[in-house]
C-alpha atoms as a PDB file:
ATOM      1  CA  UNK A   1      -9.388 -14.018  -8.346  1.00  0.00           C
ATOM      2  CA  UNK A   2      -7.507 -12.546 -11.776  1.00  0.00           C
ATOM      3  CA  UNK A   3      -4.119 -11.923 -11.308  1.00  0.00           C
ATOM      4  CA  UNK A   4      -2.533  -9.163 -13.410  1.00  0.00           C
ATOM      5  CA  UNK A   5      -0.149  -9.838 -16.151  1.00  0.00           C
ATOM      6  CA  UNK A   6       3.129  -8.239 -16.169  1.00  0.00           C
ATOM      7  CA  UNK A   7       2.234  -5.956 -19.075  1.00  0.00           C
ATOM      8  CA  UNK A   8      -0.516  -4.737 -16.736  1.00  0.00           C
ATOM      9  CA  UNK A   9       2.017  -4.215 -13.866  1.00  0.00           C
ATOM     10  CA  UNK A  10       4.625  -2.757 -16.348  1.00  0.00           C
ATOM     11  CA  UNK A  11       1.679  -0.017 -17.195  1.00  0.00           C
ATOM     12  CA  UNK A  12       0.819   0.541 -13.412  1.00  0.00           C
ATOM     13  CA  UNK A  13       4.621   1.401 -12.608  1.00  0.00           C
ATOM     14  CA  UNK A  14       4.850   3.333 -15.561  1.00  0.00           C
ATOM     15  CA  UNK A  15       1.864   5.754 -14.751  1.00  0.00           C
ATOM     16  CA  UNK A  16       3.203   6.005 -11.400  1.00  0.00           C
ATOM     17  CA  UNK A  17       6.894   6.579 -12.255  1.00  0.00           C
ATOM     18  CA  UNK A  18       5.014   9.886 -14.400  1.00  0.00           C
ATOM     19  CA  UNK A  19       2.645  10.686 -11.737  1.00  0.00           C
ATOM     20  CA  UNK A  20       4.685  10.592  -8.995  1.00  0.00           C
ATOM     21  CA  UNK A  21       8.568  11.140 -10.091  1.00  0.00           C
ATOM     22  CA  UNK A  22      11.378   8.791 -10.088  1.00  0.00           C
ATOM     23  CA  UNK A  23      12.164  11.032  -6.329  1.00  0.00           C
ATOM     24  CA  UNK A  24       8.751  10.805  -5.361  1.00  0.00           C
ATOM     25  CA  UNK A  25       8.127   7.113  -5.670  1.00  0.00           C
ATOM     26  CA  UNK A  26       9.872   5.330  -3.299  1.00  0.00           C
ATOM     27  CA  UNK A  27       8.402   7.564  -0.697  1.00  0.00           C
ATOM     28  CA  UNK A  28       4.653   7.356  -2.036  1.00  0.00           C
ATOM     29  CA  UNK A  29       5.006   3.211  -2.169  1.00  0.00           C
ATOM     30  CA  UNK A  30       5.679   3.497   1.255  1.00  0.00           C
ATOM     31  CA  UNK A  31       3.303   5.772   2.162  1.00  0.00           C
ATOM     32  CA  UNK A  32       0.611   3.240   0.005  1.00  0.00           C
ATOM     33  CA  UNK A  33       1.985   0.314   2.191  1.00  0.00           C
ATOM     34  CA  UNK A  34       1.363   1.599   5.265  1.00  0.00           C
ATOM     35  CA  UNK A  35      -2.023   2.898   4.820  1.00  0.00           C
ATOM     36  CA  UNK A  36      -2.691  -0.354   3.249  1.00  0.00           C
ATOM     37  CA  UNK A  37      -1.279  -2.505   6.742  1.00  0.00           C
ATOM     38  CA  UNK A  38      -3.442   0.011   9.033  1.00  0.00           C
ATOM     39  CA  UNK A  39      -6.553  -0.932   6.984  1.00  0.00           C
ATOM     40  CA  UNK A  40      -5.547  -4.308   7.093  1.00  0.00           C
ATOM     41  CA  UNK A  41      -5.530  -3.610  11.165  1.00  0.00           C
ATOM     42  CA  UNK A  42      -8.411  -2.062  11.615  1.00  0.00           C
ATOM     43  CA  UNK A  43     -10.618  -4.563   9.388  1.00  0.00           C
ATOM     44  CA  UNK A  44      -9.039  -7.511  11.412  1.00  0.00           C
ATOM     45  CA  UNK A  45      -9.731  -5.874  14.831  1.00  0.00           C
ATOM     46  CA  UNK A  46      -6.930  -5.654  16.294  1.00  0.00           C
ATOM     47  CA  UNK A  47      -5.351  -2.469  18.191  1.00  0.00           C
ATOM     48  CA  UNK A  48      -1.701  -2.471  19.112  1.00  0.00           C
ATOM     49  CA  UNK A  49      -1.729   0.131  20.733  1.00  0.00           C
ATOM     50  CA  UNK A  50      -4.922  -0.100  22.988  1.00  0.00           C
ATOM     51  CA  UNK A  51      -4.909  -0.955  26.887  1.00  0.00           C
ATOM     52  CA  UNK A  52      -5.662  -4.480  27.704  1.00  0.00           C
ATOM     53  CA  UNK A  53      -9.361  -5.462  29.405  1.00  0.00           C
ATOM     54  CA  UNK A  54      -8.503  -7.864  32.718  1.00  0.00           C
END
């Protein structure tokens, strides 16, 4: 797997920080990382909030 370089992530925040708004970001990151650990939920399979089968 490639990892980015920090000039790529430097680029990446910097888009954003335009995009979004230095008052915007925080809340859109967290907004990404959410959305992000529900995928990550529903790909795995596994419901937190559903009734358990006996």
């Amino acid at each position: 797997m490639v990892r980015p370089e920090l000039s790529d992530i430097l680029i990446i925040v910097l888009i954003a920080l335009l995009f979004f708004g230095a008052n915007r970001l925080p809340e859109a990151a967290r907004s990404i990382g959410k959305a992000i650990r529900e995928f990550r939920t529903a790909v795995s399979g596994k419901e937190t909030n559903a009734p358990k089968k006996n």
